[in-house]
Protein backbone atom coordinates (compact mmCIF):
# COMPACT_ATOMS: atom_id res chain seq x y z
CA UNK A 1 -28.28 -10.92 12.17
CA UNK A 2 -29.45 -10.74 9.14
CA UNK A 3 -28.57 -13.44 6.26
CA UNK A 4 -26.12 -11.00 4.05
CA UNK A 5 -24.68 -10.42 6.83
CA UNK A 6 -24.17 -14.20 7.92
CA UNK A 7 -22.71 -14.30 4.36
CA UNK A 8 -20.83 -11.47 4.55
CA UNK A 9 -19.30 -13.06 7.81
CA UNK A 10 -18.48 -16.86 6.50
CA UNK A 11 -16.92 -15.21 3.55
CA UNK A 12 -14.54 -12.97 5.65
CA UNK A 13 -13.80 -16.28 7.80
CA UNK A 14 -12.94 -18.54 4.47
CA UNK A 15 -10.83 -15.95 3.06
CA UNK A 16 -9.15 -16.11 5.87
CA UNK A 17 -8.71 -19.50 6.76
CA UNK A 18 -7.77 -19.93 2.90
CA UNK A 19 -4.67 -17.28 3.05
CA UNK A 20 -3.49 -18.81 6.14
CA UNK A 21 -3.61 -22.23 5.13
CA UNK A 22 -1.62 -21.05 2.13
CA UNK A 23 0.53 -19.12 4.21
CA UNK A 24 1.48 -22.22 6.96
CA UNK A 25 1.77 -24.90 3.81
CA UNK A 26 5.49 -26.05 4.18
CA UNK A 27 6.19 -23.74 7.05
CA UNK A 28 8.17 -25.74 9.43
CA UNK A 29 8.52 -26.29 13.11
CA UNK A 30 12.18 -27.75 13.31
CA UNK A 31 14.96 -27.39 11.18
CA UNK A 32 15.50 -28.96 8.62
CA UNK A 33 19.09 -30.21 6.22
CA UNK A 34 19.29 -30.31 2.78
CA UNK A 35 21.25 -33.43 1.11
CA UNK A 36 22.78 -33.23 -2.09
CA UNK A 37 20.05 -35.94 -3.25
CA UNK A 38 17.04 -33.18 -3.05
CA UNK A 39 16.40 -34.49 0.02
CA UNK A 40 14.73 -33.07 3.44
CA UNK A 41 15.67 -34.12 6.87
CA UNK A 42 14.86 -32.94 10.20
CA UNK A 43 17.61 -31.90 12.30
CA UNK A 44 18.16 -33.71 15.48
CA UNK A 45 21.20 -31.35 16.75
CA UNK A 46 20.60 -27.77 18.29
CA UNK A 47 22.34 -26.26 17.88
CA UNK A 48 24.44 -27.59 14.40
CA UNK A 49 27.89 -28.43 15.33
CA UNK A 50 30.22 -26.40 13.43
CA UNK A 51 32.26 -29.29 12.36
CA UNK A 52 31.73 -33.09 12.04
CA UNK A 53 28.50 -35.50 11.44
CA UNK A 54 25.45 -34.19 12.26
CA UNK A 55 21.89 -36.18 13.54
CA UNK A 56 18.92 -35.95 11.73
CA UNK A 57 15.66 -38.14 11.26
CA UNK A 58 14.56 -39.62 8.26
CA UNK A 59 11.32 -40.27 6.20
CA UNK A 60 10.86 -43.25 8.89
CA UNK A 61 11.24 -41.29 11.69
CA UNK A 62 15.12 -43.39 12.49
CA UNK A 63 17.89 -41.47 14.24
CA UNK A 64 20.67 -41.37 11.16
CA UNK A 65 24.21 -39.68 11.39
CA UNK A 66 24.93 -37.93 8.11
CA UNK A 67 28.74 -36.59 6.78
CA UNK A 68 28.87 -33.09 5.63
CA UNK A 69 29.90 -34.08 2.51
CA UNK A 70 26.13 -35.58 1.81
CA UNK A 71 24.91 -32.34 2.35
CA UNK A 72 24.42 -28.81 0.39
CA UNK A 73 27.10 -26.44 1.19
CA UNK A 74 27.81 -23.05 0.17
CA UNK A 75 31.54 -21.93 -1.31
CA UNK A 76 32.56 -21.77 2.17
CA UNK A 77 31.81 -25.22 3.69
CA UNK A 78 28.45 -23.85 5.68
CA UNK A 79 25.50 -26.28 4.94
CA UNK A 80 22.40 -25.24 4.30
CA UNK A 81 19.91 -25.03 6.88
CA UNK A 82 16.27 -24.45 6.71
CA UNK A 83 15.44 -22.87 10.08
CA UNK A 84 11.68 -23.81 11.54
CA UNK A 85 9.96 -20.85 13.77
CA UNK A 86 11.31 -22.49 16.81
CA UNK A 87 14.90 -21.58 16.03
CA UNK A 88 13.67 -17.88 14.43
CA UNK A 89 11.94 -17.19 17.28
CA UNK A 90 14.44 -18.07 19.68
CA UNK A 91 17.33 -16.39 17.23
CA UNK A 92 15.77 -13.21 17.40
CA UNK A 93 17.63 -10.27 18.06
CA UNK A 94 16.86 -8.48 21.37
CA UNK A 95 17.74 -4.84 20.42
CA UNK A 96 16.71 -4.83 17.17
CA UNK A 97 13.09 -5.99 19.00
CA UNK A 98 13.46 -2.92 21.38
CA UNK A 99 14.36 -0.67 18.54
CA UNK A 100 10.80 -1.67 16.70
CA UNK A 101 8.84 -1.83 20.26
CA UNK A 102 10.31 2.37 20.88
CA UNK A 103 9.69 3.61 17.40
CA UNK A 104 6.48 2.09 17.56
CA UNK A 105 5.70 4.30 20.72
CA UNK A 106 4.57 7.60 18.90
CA UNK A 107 2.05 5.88 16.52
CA UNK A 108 -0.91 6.73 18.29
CA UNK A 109 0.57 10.09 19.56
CA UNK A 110 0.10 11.52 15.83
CA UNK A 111 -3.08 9.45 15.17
CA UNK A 112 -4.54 11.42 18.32
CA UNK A 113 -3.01 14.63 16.92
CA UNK A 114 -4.73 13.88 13.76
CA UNK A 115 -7.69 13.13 14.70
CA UNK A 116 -7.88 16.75 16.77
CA UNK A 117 -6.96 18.60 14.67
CA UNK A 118 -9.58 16.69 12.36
CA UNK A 119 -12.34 17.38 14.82
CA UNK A 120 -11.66 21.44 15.39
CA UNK A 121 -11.73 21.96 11.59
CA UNK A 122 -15.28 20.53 12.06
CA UNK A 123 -15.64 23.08 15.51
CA UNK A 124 -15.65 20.21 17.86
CA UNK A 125 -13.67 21.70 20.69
CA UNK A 126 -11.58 18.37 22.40
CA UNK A 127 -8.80 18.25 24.91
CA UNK A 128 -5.78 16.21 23.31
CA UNK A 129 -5.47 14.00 26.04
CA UNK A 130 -8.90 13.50 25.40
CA UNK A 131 -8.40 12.47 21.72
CA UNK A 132 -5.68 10.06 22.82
CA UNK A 133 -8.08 8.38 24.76
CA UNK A 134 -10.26 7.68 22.24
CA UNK A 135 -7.61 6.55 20.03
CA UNK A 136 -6.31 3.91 22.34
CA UNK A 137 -9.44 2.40 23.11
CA UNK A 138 -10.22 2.55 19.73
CA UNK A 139 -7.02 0.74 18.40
CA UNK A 140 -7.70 -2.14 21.23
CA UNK A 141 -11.33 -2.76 20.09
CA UNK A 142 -9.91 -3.04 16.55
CA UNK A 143 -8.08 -6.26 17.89
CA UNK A 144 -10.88 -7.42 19.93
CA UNK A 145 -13.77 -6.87 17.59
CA UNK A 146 -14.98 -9.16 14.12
CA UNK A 147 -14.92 -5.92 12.47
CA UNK A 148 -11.45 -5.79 11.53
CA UNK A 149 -8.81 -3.28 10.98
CA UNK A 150 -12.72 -0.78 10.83
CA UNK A 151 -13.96 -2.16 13.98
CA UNK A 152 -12.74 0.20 16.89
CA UNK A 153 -13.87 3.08 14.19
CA UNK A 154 -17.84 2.30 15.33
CA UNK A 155 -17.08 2.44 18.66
CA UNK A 156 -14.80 5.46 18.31
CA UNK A 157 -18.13 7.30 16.59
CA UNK A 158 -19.67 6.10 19.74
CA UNK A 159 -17.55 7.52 22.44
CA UNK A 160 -16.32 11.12 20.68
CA UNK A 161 -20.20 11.72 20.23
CA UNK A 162 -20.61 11.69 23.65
CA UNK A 163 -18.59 14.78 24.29
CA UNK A 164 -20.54 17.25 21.85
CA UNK A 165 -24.31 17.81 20.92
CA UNK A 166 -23.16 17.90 16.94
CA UNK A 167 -23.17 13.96 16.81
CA UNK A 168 -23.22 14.12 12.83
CA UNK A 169 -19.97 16.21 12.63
CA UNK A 170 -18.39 13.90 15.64
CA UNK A 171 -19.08 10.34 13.49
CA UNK A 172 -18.55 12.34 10.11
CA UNK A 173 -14.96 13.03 11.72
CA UNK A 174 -13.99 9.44 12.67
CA UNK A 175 -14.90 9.11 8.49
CA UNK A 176 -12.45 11.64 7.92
CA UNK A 177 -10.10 9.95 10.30
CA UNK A 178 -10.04 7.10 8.40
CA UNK A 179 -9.72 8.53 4.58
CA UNK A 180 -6.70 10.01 5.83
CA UNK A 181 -4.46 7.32 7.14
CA UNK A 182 -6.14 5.61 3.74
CA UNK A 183 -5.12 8.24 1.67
CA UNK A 184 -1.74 8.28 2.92
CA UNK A 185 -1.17 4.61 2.37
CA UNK A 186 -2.77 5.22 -1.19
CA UNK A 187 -0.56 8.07 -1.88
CA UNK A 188 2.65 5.97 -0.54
CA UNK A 189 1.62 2.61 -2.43
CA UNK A 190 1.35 5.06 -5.76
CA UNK A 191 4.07 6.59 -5.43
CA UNK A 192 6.80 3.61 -4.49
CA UNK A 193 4.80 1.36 -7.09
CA UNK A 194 5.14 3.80 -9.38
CA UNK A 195 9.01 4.63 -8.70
CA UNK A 196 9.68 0.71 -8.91
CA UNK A 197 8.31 0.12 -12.20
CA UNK A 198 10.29 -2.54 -12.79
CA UNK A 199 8.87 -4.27 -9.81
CA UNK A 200 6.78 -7.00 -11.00
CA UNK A 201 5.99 -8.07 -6.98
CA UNK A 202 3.43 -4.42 -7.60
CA UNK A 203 2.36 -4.83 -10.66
CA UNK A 204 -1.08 -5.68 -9.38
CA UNK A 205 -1.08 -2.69 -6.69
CA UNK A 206 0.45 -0.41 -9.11
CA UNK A 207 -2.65 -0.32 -10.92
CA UNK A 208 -5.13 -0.90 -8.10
CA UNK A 209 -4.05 1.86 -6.46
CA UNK A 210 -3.84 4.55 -9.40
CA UNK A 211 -7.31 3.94 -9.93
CA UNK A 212 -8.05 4.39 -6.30
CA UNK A 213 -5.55 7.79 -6.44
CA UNK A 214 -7.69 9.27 -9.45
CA UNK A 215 -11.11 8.19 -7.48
CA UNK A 216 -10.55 10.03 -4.43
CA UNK A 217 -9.30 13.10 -6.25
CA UNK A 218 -12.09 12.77 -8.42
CA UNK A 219 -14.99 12.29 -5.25
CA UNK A 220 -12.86 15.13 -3.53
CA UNK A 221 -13.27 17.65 -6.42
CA UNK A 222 -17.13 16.76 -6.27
CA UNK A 223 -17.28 16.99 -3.00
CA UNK A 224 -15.49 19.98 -2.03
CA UNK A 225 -17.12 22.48 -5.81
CA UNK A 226 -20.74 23.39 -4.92
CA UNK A 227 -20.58 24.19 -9.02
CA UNK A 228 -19.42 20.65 -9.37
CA UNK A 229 -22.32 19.12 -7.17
CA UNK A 230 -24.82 21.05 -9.00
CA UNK A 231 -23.50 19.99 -12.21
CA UNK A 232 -23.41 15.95 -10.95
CA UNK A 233 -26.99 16.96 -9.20
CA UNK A 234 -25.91 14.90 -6.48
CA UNK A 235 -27.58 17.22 -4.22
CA UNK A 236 -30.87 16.36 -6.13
CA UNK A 237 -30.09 12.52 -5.94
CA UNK A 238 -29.36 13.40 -2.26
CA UNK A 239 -32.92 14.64 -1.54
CA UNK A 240 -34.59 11.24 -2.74
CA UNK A 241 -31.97 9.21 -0.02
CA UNK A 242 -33.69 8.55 3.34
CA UNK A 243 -32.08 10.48 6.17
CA UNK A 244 -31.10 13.20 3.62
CA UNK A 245 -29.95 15.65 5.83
CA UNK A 246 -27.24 13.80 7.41
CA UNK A 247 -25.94 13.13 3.68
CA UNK A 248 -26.06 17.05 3.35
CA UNK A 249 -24.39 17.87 6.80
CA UNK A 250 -21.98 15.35 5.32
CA UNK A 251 -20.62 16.95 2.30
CA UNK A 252 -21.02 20.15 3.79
CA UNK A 253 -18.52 18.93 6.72
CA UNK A 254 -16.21 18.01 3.82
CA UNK A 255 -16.64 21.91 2.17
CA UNK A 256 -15.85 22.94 6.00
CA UNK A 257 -12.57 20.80 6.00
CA UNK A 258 -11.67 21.99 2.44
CA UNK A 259 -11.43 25.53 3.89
CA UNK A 260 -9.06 24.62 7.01
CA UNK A 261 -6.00 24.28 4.35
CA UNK A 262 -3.99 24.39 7.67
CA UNK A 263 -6.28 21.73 8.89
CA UNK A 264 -5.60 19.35 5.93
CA UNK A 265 -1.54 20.10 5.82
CA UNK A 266 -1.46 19.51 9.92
CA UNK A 267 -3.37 15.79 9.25
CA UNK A 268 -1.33 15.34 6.44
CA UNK A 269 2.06 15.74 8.07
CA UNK A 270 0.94 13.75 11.28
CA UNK A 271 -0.65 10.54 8.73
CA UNK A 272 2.78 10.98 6.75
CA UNK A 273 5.15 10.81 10.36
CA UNK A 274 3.02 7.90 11.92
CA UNK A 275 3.10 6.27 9.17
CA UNK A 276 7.05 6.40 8.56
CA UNK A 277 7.57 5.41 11.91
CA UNK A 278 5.41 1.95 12.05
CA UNK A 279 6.65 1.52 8.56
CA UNK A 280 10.41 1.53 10.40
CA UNK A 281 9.28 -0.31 13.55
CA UNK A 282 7.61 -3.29 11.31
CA UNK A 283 11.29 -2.94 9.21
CA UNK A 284 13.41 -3.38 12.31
CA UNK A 285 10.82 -6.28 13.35
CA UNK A 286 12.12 -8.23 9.95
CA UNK A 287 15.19 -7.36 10.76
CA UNK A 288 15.37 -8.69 14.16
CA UNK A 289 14.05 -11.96 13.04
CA UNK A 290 16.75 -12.58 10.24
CA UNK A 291 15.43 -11.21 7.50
CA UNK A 292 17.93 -9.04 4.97
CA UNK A 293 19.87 -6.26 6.98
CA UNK A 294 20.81 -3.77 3.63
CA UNK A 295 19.90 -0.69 2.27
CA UNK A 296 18.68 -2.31 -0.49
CA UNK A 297 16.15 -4.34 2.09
CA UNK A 298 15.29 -0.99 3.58
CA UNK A 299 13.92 0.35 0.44
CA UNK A 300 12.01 -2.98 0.11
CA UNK A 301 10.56 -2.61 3.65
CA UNK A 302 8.95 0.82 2.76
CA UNK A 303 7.23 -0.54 -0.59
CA UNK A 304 6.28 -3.88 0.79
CA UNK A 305 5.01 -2.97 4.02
CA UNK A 306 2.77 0.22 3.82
CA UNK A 307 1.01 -2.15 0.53
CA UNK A 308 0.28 -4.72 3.29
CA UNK A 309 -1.45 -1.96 5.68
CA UNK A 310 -3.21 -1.02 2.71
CA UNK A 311 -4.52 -4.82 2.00
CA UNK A 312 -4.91 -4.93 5.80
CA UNK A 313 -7.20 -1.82 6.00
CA UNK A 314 -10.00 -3.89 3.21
CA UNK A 315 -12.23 -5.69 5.30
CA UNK A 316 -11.97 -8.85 3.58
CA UNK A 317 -10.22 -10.93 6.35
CA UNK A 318 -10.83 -10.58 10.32
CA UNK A 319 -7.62 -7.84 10.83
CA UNK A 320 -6.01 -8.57 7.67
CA UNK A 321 -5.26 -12.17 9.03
CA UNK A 322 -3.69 -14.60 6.23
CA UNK A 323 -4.15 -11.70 4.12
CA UNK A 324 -1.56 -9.88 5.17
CA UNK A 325 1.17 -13.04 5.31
CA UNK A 326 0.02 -13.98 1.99
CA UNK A 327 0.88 -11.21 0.36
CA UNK A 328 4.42 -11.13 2.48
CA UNK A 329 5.23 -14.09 1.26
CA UNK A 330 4.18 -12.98 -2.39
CA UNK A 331 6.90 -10.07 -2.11
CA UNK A 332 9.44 -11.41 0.96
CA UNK A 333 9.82 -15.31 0.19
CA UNK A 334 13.65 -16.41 -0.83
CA UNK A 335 14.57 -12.84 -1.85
CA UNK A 336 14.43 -11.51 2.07
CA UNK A 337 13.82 -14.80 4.17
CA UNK A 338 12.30 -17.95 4.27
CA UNK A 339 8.69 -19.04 5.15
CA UNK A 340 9.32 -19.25 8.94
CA UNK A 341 11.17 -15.81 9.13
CA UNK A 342 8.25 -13.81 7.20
CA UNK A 343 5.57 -15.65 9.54
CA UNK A 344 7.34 -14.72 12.50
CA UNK A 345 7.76 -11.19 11.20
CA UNK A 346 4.16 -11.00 10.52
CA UNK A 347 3.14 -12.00 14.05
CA UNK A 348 5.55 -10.01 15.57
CA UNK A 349 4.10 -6.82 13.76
CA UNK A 350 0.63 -8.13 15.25
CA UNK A 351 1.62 -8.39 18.66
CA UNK A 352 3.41 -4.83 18.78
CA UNK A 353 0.25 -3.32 17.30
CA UNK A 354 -1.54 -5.12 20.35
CA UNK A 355 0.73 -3.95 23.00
CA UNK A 356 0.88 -0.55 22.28
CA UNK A 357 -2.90 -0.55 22.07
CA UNK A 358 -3.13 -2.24 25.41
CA UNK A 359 -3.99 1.15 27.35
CA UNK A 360 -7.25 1.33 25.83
CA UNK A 361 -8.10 -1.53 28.14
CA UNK A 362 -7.94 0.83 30.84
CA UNK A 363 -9.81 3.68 28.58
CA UNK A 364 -12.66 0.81 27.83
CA UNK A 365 -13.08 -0.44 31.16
CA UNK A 366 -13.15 2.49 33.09
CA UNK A 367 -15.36 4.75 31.10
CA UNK A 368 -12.66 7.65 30.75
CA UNK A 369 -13.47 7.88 27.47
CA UNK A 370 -16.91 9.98 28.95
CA UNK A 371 -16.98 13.37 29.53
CA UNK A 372 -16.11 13.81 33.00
CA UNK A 373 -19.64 16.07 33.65
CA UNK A 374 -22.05 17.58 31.01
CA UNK A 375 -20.12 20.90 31.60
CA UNK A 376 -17.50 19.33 29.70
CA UNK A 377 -19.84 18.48 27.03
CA UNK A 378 -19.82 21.10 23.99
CA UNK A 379 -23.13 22.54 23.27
CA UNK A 380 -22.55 24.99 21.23
């Protein structure tokens, strides 16, 4: 390994550590009371008795028996409670789990639909059971890898080469793959920042991802005009690269794609559908945890999360971690839930990613992912 890439590595791994250390300060185990003094204590009752003194421990560690009238109330009489993850977790609503585990389901259906009809615009000829093979095992390896949210891509190069002789096009398509469900998150980030303005939580995204919006229209344009690349001479520049004629087979995949308008709307509809739906599953996962229940919350669900698959997808962090519940609390704390609902949320969301992308233990460790005999291999 070579030392930028050592680098490269401990940097990823502080980041990391760093957002999740900011994440878990103050997040608590146990429940906790609030007395009218500002105080903390840890609950000793579970669960609280609706009426009458409750137990608690205090700063000494001492069993104490506390009146309800020491402690914060709302208008009703309730006291306030500060639930730890024990009590989330074990609060959590059952159906509304079920609900995000089923809508979930499809995800990888239109990823796999996607990324065919990605690879016949490029005149690789693939089965669509085939393609959903390759998906799975490539969505497990992403949880399994050090590569992060990009990692099962490099394998996924690895295993849809094997089933044609044009191995540029195949690993150029996985590329593709990828600026799609990126460009969809882009677009959706741009478009709900944009519609919030008033929404200081994406202030910082807002602008972030404009300027991302007007550089991929701007490389696509290049890309795609033959008067444009003549004009840039990136062609010229090209020629000086080493392995030059990949770079060319490259762009000229991306003229190919440009012409399959039917090709582009069909990825384009299946990135926009997959990406609803895990938006709504992670939604019903805050839900089912005890975060806000509203329309209002709904609305907040579909700018807050896609913005955290978009900070996910930059391979700063190993899989987004800490990343990803840093910037939940950033737009979730006290307005949604509290610190032990949004880390429960966020692990939730990790662990229904890594179920449904369980099968591609079976693709991985079987070798289904190979052609099943070289007549099955496309040679044209």
């Amino acid at each position: 390994m070579t030392s930028r890439r050592i680098l490269w590595t401990v940097l990823r791994v502080l980041v990391c550590v760093g957002a999740l250390f900011w994440v878990m300060h103050n997040v608590r185990y146990h429940d906790y009371v609030l007395l009218r003094t500002g105080a903390n204590l840890r609950l000793l009752d579970d669960p609280v008795p609706a009426t009458g003194p409750i137990r608690a421990l205090d700063d000494a560690g001492q069993t104490m028996t506390l009146d309800r009238e020491h402690m914060v109330a709302d208008e009703s009489g309730v006291i306030r409670v500060e639930y730890g993850l024990k009590s989330t977790i074990r609060s959590a609503n059952v159906k509304w789990v079920f609900l995000a585990i089923v809508v979930f389901f499809p995800v990888t259906l239109f990823q796999s639909l996607r990324f065919l009809i990605l690879l016949r615009a490029q005149g690789i000829t693939l089965r669509y059971w085939e393609s959903v093979k390759l998906c799975y095992a490539g969505n497990f390896l992403n949880f399994v890898t050090a590569l992060g949210t990009t990692g099962g891509d490099v394998f996924k190069m690895y295993y849809v080469s094997l089933h044609t002789r044009h191995k540029t096009e195949a690993v150029m398509t996985v590329l593709f793959d990828r600026i799609f469900g990126l460009v969809g998150l882009v677009l959706l980030v741009t478009t709900v920042s944009t519609v919030r303005w008033d929404d200081e939580k994406l202030t910082f995204l807002r602008g972030l991802s404009w300027l991302m919006f007007v550089g991929l229209i701007v490389a696509a344009v290049v890309a795609r005009s033959s008067r444009m690349r003549r004009w840039s001479r990136i062609d010229s520049v090209i020629e000086k690269l080493p392995k030059a004629d990949h770079l060319k087979r490259v762009l000229d995949g991306v003229q190919r794609l440009a012409g399959h308008k039917a090709a582009i709307l069909g990825a384009a509809g299946s990135t926009a559908v997959l990406q609803i739906l895990a938006t709504l599953s992670f939604a019903f996962v805050g839900i089912a945890v005890g975060m806000r229940n509203d329309a209002a919350a709904l609305w907040d669900y579909f700018a807050y999360i896609p913005s955290s698959m978009a900070i996910a997808a930059i391979p700063i962090s190993f899989q987004g971690l800490g990343t990803q519940e840093a910037f939940y609390k950033h737009v979730f704390l006290d307005s949604h839930g509290d610190l032990s609902t949004i880390l429960c949320m966020a692990m939730a969301i990790r662990i229904i990613g890594l179920m449904w992308s369980l099968p591609g233990v079976w693709v991985t460790l079987t070798g289904t992912y190979r052609p099943r005999s070289n007549e099955d291999v496309q040679l044209a």
